[in-house]
Protein backbone atom coordinates (compact mmCIF):
# COMPACT_ATOMS: atom_id res chain seq x y z
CA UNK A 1 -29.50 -7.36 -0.46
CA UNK A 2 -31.00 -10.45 1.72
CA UNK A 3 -29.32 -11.55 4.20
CA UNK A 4 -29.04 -15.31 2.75
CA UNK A 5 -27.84 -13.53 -0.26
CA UNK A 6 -24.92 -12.20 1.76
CA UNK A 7 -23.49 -15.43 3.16
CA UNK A 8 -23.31 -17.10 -0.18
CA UNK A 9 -21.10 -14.09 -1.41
CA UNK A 10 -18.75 -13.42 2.01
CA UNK A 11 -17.61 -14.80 5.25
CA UNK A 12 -19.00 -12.96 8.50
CA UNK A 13 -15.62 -13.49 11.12
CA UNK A 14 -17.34 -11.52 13.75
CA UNK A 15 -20.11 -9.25 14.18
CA UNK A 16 -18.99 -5.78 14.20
CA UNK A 17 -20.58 -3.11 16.46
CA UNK A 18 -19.60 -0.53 14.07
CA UNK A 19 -22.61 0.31 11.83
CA UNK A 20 -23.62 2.07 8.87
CA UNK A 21 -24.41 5.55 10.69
CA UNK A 22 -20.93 5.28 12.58
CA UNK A 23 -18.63 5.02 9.24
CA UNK A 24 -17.49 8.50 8.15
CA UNK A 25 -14.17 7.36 5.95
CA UNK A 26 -13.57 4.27 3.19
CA UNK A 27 -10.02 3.55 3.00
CA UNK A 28 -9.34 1.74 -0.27
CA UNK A 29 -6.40 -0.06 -0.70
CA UNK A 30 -5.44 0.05 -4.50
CA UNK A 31 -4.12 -3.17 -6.19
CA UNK A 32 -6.08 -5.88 -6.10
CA UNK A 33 -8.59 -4.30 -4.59
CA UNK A 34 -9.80 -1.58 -6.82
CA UNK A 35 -7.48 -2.22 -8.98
CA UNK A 36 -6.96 -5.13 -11.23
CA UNK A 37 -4.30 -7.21 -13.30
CA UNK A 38 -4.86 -5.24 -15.90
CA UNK A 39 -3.99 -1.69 -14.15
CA UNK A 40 -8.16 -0.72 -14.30
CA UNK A 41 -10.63 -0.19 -11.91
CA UNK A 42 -13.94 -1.30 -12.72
CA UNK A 43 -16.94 0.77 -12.93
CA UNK A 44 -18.69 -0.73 -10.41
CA UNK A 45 -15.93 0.50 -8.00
CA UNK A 46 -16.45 4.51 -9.30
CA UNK A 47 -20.23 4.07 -9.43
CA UNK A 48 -20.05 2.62 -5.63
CA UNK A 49 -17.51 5.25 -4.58
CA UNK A 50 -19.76 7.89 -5.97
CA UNK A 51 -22.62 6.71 -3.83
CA UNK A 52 -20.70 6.50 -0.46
CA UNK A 53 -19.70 10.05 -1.10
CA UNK A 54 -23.21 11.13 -1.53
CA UNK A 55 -24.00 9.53 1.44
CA UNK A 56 -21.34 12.02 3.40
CA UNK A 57 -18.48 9.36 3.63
CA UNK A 58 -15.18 10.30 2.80
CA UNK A 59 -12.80 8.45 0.56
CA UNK A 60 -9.33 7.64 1.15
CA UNK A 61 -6.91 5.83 -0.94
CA UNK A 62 -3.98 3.98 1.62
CA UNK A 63 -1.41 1.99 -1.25
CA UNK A 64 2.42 0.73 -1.30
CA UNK A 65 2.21 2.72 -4.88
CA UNK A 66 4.60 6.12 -5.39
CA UNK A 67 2.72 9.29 -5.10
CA UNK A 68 2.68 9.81 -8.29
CA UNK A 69 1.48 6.16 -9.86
CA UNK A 70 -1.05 6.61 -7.21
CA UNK A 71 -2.43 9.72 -8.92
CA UNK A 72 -4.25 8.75 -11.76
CA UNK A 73 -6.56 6.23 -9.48
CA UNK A 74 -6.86 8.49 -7.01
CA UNK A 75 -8.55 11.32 -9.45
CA UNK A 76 -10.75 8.51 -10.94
CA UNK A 77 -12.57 8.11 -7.86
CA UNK A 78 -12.68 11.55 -6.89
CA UNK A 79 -11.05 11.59 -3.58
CA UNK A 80 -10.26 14.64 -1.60
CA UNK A 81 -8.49 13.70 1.26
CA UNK A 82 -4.74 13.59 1.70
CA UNK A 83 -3.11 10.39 -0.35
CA UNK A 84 -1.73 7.53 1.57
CA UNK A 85 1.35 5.94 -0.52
CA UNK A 86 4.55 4.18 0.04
CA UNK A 87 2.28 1.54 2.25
CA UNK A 88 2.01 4.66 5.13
CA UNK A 89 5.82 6.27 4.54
CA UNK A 90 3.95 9.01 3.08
CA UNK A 91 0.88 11.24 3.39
CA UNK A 92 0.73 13.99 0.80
CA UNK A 93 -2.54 15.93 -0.41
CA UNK A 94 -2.76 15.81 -3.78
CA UNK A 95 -4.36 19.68 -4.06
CA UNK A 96 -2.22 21.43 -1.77
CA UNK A 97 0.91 19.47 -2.02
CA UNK A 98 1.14 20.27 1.77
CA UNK A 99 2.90 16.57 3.11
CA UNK A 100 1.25 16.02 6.63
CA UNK A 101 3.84 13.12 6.88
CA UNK A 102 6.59 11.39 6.37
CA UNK A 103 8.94 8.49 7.53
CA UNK A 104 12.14 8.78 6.01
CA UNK A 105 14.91 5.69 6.42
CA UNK A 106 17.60 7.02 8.37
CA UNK A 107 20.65 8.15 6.47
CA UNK A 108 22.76 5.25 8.84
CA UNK A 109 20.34 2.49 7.55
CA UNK A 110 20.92 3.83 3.79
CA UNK A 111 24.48 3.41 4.04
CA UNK A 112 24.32 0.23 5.88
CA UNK A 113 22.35 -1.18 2.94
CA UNK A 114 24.92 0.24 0.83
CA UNK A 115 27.91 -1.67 2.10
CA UNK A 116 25.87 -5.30 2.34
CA UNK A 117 25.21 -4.64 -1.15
CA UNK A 118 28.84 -3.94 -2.30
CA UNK A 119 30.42 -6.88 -0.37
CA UNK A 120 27.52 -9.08 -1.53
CA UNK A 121 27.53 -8.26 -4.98
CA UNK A 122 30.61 -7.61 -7.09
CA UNK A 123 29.36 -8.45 -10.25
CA UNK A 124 25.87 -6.40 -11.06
CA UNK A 125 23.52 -8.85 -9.77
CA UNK A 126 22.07 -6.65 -7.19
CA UNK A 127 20.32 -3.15 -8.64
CA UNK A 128 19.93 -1.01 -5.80
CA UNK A 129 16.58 1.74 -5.59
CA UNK A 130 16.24 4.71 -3.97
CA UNK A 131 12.86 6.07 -3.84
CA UNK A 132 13.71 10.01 -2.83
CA UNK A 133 10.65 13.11 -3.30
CA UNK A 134 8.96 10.45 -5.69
CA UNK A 135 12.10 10.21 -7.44
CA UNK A 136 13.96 6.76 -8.68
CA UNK A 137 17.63 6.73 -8.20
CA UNK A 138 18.77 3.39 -9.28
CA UNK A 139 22.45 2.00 -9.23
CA UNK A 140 22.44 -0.14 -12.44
CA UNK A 141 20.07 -1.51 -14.95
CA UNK A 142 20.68 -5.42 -14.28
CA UNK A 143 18.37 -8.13 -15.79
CA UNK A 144 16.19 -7.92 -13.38
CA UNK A 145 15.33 -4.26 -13.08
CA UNK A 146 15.36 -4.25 -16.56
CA UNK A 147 13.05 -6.44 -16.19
CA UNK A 148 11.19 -4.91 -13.29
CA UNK A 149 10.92 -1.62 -15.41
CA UNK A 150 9.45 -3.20 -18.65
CA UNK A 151 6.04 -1.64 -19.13
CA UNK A 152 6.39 0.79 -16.81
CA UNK A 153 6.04 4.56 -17.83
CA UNK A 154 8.55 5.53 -14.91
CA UNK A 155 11.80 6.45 -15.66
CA UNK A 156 14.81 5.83 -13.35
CA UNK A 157 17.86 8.28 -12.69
CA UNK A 158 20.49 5.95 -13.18
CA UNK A 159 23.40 6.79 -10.60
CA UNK A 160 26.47 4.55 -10.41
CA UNK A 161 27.41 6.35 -6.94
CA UNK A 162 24.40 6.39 -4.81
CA UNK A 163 26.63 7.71 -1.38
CA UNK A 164 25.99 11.17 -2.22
CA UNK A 165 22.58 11.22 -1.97
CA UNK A 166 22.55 9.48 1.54
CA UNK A 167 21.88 12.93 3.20
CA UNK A 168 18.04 13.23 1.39
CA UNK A 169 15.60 12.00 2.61
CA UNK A 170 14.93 8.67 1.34
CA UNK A 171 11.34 7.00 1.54
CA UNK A 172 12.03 3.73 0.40
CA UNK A 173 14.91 1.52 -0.29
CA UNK A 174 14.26 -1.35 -2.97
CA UNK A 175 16.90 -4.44 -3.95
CA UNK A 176 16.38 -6.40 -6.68
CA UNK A 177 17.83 -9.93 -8.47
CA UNK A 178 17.16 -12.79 -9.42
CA UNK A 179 19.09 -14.31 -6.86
CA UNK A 180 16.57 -15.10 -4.16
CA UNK A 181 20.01 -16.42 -1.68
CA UNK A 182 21.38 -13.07 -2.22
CA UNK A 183 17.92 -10.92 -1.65
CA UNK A 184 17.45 -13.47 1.77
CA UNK A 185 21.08 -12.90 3.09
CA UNK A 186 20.82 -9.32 2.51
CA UNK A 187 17.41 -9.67 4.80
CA UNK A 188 19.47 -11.19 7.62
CA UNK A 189 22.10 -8.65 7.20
CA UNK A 190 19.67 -5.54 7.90
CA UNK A 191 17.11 -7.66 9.88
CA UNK A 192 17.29 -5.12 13.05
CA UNK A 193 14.86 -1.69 14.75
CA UNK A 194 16.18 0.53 12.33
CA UNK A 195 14.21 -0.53 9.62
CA UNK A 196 11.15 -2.84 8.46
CA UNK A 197 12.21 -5.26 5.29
CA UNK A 198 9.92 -7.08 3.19
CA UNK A 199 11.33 -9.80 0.91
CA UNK A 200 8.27 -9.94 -2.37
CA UNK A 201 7.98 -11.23 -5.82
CA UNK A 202 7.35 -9.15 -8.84
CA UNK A 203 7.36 -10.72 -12.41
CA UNK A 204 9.43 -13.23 -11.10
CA UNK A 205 11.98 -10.98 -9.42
CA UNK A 206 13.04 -11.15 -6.35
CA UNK A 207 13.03 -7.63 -4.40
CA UNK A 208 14.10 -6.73 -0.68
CA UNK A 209 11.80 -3.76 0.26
CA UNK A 210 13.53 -1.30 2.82
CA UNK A 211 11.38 1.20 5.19
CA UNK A 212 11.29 3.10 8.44
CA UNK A 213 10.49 0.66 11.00
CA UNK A 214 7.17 2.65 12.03
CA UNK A 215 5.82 2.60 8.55
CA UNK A 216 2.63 0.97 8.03
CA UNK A 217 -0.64 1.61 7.07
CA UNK A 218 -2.18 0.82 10.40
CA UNK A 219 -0.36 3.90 12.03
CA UNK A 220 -1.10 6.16 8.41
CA UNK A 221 -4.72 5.12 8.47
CA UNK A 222 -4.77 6.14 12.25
CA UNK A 223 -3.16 9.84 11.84
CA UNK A 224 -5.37 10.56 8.65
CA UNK A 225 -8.64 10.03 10.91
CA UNK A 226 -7.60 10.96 14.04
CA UNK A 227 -5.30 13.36 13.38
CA UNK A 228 -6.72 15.30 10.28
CA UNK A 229 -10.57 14.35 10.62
CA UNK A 230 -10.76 14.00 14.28
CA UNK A 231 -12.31 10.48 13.60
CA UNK A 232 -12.52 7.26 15.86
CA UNK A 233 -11.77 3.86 14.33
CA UNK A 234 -15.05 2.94 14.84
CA UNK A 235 -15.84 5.84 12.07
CA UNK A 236 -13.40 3.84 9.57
CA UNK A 237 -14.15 1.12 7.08
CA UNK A 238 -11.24 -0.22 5.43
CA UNK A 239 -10.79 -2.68 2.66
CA UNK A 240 -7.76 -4.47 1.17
CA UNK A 241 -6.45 -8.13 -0.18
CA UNK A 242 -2.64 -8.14 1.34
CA UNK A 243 -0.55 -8.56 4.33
CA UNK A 244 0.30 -4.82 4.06
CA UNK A 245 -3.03 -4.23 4.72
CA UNK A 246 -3.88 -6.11 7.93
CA UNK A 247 -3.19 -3.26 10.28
CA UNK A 248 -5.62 -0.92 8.76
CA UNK A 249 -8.04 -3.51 8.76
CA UNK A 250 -7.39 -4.47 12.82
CA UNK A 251 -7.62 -1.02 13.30
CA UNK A 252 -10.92 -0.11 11.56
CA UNK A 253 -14.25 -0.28 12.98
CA UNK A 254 -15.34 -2.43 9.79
CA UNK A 255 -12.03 -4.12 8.15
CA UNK A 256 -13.02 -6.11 5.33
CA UNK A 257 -11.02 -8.57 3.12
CA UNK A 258 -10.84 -9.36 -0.75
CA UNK A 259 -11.90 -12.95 -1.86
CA UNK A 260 -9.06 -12.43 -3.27
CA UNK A 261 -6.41 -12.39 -0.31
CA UNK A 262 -4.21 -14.72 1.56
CA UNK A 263 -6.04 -16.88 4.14
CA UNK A 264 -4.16 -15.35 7.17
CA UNK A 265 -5.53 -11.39 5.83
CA UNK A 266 -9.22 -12.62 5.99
CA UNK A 267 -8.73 -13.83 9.24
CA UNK A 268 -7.76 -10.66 10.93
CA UNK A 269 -10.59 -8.94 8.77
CA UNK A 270 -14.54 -8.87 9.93
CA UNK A 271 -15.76 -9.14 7.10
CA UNK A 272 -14.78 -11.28 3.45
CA UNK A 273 -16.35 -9.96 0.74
CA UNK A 274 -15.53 -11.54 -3.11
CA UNK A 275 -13.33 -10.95 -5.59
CA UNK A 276 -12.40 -8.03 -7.29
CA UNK A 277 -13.55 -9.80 -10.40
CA UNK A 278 -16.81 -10.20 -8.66
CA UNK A 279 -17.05 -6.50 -7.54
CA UNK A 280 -15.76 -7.28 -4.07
CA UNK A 281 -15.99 -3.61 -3.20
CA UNK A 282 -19.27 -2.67 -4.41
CA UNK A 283 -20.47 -5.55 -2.03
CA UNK A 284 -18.61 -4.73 0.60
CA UNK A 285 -20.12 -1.17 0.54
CA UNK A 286 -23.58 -1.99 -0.27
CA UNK A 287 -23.51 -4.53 2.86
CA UNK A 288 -22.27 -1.90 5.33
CA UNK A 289 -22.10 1.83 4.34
CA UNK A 290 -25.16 1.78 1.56
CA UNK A 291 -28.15 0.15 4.28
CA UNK A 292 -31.32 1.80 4.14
């Protein structure tokens, strides 16, 4: 590809000392980068991924998916390496089953989730998740999980007493309405260092996401190369389109952004490449892993 080629399809932020000969690991970040709207990744993203392998890179897939929605895209593309899910709360390899980590909530922070949510909501509009071994414990089926659930092939354990399961160890707490002045006050209530929150939209619901305060994919992305591949950043391209992914991409020696992400994620990336429409990633990887 030319280089006046290249600027018409991405934005060059900086100029990376990392080069093609230093990258031993893609980290792929999973929807809306490789995977679209429609739940599919495109061929040019397995074709690409193929190539990158047969080059010697590794491939690594770092999501906010479960394990197990994150399985059936992670065999498409063939990876090998342990599976990044729950945006970093979790690193599980999907042959072994051996988990190399995992950031649990604290039971205190469970409970104290629990009580907002009783003295906020007496009436069933707040359905409470517990994400526990890849398991979904959920208090009640409201209108908006209901909602949240539609099309959806998992199927929650439906618990009207979630207290007893405070003791296991819970990856991920998730509150849902479709009152956002409920979802923000509950924010407030648990904004503190015991846990990270995340307040996101999902079919026009309004969820409060609950984790570990440490979890990230910055610090997941880190341990997987350093840690299990005795890697240096500089050995690490990563690529993803949200604000969950802007710590891998600080961290990597190559971070590159979607054309299809927020403004403030391509400006911590070195590298914007297009859309996934436009086979972002297959650019992307032809620009700086497939140079001859």
């Amino acid at each position: 590809m030319s280089e006046n080629k290249n600027r018409n399809i991405s934005t060059l932020r900086t100029v990376p000392s990392t080069t093609a000969t230093d990258i031993r690991l893609l980290v792929l970040d999973l929807d809306g980068t490789i995977v679209d709207k429609s739940n599919q990744i495109r061929d040019s993203v397995t074709q690409t991924v193929d190539l990158v392998k047969r080059r010697g890179v590794a491939v690594a897939i770092a999501t906010g998916r479960r394990y197990q929605s994150s399985l059936p895209a992670y065999d498409l593309i063939g990876s090998t390496l342990p599976l990044i899910c729950y945006e970093g709360g979790l690193i599980r390899d999907r042959h072994t089953g051996i988990t190399h980590r995992h950031w649990p909530l604290g039971p205190h922070v469970v409970s104290q989730i629990l009580d907002h949510t009783e003295r906020l909501s007496l009436d069933g509009r707040l359905s409470v998740h517990f994400h526990i071994e890849d398991d979904l414990y959920v208090s009640n089926l409201n209108d908006a999980s209901s909602k949240f659930f539609e099309g959806s092939t998992v199927v929650p354990v439906i618990v009207s007493d979630l207290r007893p399961l405070l003791n296991r160890a819970t990856t991920k707490v998730m509150v849902l309405s479709d009152d956002v002045e409920i979802i923000t006050r509950l924010s407030i209530h648990l904004n503190n260092s015991d846990s990270r929150t995340r307040i996101t939209e999902y079919k026009s619901i309004t969820l409060l996401e609950v984790f570990h305060p440490t979890v990230n994919k910055r610090l997941a992305v880190s341990y997987l190369a350093e840690e299990i591949m005795a890697l240096r950043p500089e050995n690490v391209m990563a690529i993803g389109d949200d604000f969950t992914d802007i710590g891998m991409l600080e961290y990597s020696g190559i971070g590159v952004a979607m054309g299809n992400a927020p403004a403030a994620v391509k400006a911590c990336a070195d590298w914007v490449t297009t859309t996934i429409e436009k086979d972002g990633v297959a650019r992307a990887v032809e620009r700086w892993i497939l140079v001859d």
